[in-house]
PDB file of N, CA and C in Angstrom:
ATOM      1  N   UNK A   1       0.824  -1.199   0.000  1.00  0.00           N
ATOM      2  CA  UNK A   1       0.000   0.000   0.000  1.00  0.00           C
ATOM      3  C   UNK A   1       0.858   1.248   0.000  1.00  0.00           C
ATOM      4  N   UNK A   2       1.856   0.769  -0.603  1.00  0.00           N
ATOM      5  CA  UNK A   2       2.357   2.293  -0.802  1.00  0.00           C
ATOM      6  C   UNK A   2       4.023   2.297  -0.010  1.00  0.00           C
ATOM      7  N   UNK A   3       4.308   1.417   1.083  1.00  0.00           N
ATOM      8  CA  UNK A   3       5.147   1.275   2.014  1.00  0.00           C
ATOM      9  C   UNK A   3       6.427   0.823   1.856  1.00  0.00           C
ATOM     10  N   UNK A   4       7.433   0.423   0.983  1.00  0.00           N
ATOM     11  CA  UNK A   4       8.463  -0.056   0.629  1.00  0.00           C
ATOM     12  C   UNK A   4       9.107  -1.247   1.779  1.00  0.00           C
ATOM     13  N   UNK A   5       8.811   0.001   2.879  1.00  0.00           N
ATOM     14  CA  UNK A   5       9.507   0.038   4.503  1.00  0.00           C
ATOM     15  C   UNK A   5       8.786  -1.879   4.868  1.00  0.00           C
ATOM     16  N   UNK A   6       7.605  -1.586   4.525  1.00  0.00           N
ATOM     17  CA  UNK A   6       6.532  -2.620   5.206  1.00  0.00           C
ATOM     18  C   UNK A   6       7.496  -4.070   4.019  1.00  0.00           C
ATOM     19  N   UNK A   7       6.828  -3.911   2.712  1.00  0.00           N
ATOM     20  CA  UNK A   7       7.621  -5.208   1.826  1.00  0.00           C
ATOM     21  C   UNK A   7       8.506  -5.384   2.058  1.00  0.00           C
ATOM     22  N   UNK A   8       9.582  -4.805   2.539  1.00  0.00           N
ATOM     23  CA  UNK A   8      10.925  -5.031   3.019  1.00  0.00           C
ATOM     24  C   UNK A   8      11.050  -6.141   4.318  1.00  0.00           C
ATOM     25  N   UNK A   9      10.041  -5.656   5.021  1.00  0.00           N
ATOM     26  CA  UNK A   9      10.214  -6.227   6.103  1.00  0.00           C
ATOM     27  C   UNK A   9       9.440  -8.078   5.932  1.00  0.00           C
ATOM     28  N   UNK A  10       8.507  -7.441   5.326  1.00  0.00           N
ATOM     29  CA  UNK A  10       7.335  -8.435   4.883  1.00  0.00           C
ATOM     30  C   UNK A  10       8.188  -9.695   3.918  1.00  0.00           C
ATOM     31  N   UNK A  11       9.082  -9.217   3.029  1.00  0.00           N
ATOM     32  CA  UNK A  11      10.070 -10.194   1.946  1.00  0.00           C
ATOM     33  C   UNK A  11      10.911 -10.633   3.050  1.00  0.00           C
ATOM     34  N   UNK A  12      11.896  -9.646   3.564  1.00  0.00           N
ATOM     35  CA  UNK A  12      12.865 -10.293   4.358  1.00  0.00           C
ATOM     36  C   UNK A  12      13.818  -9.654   3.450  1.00  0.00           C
ATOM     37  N   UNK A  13      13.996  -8.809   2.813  1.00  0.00           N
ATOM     38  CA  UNK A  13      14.992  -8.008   1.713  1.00  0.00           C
ATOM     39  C   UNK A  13      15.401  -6.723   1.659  1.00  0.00           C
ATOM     40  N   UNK A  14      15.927  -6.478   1.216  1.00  0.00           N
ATOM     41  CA  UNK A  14      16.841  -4.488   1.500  1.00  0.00           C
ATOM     42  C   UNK A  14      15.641  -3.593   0.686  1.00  0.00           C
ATOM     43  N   UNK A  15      15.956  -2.692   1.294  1.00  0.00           N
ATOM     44  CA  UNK A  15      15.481  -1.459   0.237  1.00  0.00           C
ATOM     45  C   UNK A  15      15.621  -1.265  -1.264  1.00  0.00           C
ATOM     46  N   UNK A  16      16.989  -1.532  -1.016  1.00  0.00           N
ATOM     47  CA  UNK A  16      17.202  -1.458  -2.938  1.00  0.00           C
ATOM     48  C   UNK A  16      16.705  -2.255  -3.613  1.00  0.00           C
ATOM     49  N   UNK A  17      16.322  -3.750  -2.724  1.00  0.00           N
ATOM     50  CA  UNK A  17      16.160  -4.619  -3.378  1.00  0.00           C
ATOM     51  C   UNK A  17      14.703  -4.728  -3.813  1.00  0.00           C
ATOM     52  N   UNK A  18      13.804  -4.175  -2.729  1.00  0.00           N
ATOM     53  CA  UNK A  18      12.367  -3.504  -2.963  1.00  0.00           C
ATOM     54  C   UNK A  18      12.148  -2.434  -4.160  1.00  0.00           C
ATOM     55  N   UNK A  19      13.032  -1.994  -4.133  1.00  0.00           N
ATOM     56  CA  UNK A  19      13.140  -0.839  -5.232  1.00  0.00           C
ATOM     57  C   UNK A  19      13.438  -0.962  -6.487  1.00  0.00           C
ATOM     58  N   UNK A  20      14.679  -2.045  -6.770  1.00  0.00           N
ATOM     59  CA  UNK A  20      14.584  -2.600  -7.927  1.00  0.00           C
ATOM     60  C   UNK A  20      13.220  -3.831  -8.378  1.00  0.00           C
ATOM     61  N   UNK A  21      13.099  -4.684  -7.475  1.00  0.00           N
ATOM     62  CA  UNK A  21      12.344  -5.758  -8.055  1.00  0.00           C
ATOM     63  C   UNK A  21      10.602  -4.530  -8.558  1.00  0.00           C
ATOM     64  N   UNK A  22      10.129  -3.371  -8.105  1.00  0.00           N
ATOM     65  CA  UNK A  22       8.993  -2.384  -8.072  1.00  0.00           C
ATOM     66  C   UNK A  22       9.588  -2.160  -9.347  1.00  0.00           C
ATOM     67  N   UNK A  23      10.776  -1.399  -9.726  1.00  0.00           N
ATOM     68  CA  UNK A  23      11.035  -0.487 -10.801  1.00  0.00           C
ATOM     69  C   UNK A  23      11.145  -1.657 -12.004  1.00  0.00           C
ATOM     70  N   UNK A  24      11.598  -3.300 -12.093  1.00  0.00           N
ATOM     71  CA  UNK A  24      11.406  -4.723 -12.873  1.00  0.00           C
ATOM     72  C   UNK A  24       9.671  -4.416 -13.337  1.00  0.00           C
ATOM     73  N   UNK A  25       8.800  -4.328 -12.390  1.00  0.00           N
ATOM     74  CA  UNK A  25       7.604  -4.393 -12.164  1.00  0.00           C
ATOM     75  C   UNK A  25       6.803  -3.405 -12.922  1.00  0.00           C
ATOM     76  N   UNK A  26       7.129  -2.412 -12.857  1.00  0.00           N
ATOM     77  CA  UNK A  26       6.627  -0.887 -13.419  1.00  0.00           C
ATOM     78  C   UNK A  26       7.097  -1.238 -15.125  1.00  0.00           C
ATOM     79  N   UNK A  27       8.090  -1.385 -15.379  1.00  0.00           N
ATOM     80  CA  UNK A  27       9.091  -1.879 -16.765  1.00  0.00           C
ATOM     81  C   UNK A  27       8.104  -2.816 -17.243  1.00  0.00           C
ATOM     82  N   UNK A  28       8.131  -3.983 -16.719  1.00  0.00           N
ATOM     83  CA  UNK A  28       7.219  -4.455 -17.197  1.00  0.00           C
ATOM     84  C   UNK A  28       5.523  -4.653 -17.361  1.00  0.00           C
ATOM     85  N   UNK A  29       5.370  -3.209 -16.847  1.00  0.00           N
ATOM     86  CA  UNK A  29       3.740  -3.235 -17.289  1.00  0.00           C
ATOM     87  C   UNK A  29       3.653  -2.151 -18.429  1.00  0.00           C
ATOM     88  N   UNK A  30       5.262  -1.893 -19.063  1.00  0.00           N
ATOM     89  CA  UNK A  30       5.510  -0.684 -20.115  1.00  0.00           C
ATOM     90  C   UNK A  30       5.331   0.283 -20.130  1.00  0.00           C
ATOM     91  N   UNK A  31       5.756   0.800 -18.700  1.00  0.00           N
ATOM     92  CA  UNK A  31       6.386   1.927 -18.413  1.00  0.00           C
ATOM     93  C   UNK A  31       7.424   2.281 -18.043  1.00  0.00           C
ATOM     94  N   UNK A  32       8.229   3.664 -18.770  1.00  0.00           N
ATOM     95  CA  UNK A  32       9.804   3.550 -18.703  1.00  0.00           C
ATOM     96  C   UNK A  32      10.106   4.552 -17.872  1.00  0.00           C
ATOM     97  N   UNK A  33      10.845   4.124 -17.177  1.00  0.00           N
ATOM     98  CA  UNK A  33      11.264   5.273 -15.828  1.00  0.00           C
ATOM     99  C   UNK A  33      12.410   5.896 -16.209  1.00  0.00           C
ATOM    100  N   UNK A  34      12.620   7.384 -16.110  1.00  0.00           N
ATOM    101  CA  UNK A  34      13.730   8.106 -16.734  1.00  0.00           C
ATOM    102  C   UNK A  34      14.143   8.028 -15.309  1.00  0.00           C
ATOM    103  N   UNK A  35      15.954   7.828 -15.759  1.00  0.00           N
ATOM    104  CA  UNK A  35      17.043   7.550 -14.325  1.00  0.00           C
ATOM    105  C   UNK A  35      17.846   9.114 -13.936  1.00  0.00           C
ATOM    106  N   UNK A  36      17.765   9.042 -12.648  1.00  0.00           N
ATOM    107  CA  UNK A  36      17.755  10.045 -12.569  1.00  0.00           C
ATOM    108  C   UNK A  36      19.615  10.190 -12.563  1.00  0.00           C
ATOM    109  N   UNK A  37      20.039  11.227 -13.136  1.00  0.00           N
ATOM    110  CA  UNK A  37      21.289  11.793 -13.172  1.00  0.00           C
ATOM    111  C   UNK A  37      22.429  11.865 -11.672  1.00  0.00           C
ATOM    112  N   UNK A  38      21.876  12.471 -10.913  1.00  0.00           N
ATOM    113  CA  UNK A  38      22.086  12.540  -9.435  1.00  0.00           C
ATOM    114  C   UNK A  38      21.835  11.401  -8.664  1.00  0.00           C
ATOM    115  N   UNK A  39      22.441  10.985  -7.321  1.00  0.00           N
ATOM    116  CA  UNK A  39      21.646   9.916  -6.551  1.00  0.00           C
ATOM    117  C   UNK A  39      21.962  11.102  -5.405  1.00  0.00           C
ATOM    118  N   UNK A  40      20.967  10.707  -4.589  1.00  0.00           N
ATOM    119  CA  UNK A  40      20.970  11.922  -3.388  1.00  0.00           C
ATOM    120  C   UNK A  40      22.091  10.850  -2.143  1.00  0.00           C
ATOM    121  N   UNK A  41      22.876  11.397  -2.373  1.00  0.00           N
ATOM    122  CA  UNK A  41      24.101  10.792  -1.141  1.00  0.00           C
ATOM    123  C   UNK A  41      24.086  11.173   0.384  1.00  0.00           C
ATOM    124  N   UNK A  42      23.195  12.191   0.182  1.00  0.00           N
ATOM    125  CA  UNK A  42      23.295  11.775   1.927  1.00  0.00           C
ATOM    126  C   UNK A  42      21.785  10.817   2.184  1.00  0.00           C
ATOM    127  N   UNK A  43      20.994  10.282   1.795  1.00  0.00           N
ATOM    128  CA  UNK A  43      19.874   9.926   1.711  1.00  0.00           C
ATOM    129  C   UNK A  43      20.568   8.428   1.942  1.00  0.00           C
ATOM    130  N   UNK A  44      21.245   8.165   0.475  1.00  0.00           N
ATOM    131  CA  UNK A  44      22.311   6.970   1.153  1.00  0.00           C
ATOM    132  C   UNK A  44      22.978   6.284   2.073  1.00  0.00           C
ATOM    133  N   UNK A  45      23.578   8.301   2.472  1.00  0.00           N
ATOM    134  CA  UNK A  45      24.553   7.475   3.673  1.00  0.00           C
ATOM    135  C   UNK A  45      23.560   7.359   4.811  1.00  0.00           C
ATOM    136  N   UNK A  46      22.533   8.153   4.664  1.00  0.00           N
ATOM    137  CA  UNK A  46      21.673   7.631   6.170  1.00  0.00           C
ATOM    138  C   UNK A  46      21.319   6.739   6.098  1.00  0.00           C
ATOM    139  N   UNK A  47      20.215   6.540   5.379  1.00  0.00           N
ATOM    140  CA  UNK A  47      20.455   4.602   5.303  1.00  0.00           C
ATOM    141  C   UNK A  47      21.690   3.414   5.510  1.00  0.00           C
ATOM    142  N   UNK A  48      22.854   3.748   4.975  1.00  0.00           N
ATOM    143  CA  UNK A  48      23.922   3.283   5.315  1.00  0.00           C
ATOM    144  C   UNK A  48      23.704   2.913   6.545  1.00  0.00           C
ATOM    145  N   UNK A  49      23.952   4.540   7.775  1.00  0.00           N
ATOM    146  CA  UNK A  49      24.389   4.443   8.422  1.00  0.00           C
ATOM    147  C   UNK A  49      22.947   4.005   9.782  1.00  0.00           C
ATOM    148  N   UNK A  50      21.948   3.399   9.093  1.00  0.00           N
ATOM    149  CA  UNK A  50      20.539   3.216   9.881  1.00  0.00           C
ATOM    150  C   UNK A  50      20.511   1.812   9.514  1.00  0.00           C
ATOM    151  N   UNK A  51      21.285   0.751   8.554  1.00  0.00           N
ATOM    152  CA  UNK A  51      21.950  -0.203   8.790  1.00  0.00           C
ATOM    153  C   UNK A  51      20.617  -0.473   7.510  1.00  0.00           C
ATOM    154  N   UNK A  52      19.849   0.152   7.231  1.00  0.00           N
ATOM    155  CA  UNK A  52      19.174  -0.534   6.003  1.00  0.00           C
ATOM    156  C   UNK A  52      19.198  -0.735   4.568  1.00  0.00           C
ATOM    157  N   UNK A  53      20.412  -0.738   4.629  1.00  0.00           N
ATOM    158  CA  UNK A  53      21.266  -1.162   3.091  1.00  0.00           C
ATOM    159  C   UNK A  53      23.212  -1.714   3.324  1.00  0.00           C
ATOM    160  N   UNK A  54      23.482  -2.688   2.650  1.00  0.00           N
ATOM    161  CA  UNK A  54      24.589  -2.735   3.548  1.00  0.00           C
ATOM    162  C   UNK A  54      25.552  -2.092   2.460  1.00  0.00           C
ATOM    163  N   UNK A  55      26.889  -2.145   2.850  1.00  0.00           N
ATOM    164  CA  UNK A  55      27.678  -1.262   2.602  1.00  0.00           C
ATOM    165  C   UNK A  55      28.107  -1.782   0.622  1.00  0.00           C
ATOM    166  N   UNK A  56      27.524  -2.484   0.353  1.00  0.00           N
ATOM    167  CA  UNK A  56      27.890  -2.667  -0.977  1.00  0.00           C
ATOM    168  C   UNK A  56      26.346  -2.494  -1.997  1.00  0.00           C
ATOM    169  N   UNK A  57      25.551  -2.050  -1.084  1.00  0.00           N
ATOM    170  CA  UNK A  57      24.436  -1.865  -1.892  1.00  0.00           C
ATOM    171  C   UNK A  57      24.623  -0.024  -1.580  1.00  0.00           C
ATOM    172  N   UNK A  58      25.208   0.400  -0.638  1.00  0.00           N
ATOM    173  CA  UNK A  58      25.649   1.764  -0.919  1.00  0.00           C
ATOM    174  C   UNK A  58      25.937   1.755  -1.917  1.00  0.00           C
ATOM    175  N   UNK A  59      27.186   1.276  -2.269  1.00  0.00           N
ATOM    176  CA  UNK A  59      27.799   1.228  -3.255  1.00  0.00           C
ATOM    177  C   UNK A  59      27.565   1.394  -4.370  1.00  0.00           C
ATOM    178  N   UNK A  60      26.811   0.690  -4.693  1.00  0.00           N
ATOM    179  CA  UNK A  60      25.839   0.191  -5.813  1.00  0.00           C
ATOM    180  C   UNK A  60      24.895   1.641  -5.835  1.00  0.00           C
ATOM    181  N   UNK A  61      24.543   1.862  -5.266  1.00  0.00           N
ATOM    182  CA  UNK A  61      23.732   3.147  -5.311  1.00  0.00           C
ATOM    183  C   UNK A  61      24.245   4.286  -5.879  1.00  0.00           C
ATOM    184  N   UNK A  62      25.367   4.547  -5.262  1.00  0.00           N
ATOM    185  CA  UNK A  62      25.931   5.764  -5.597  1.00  0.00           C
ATOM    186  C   UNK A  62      26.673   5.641  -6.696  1.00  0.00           C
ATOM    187  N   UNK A  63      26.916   4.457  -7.385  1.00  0.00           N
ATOM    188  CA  UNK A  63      27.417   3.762  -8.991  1.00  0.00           C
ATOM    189  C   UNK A  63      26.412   4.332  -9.514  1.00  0.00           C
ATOM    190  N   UNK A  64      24.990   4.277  -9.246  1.00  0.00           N
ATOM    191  CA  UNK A  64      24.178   4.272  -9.970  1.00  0.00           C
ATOM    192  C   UNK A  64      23.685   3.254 -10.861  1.00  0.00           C
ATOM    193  N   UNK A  65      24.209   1.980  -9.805  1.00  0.00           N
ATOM    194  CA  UNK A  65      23.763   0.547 -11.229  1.00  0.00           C
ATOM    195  C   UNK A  65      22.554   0.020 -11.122  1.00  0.00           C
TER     196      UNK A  65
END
């Protein structure tokens, strides 16, 4: 219902990982999501540092992959 926070908890899986398998999801109902240029890094590191992404899905974030 809207909650990322909740499926996360509900799968047993990261944020990003909620976020990618949604954005798989959206793609495939043929709609194309323009990526955004920027990743907001401190948004990251708080999460980082709130332990809900681990340190290589930072990573991955701020790659932008």
């Amino acid at each position: 219902r809207g909650s990322i926070k909740e499926v996360e908890k509900e799968l047993g899986i990261s944020y990003p990982t909620v976020r990618g398998k949604l954005n798989d999801i959206i793609s495939a109902l043929g709609y194309v999501q323009k990526k955004k240029n920027e990743v907001d890094e401190k948004k990251v590191v708080a999460m980082l540092e709130n332990g809900e992404i681990t340190p290589e899905e930072a990573i991955k974030l701020l790659k932008d992959e």
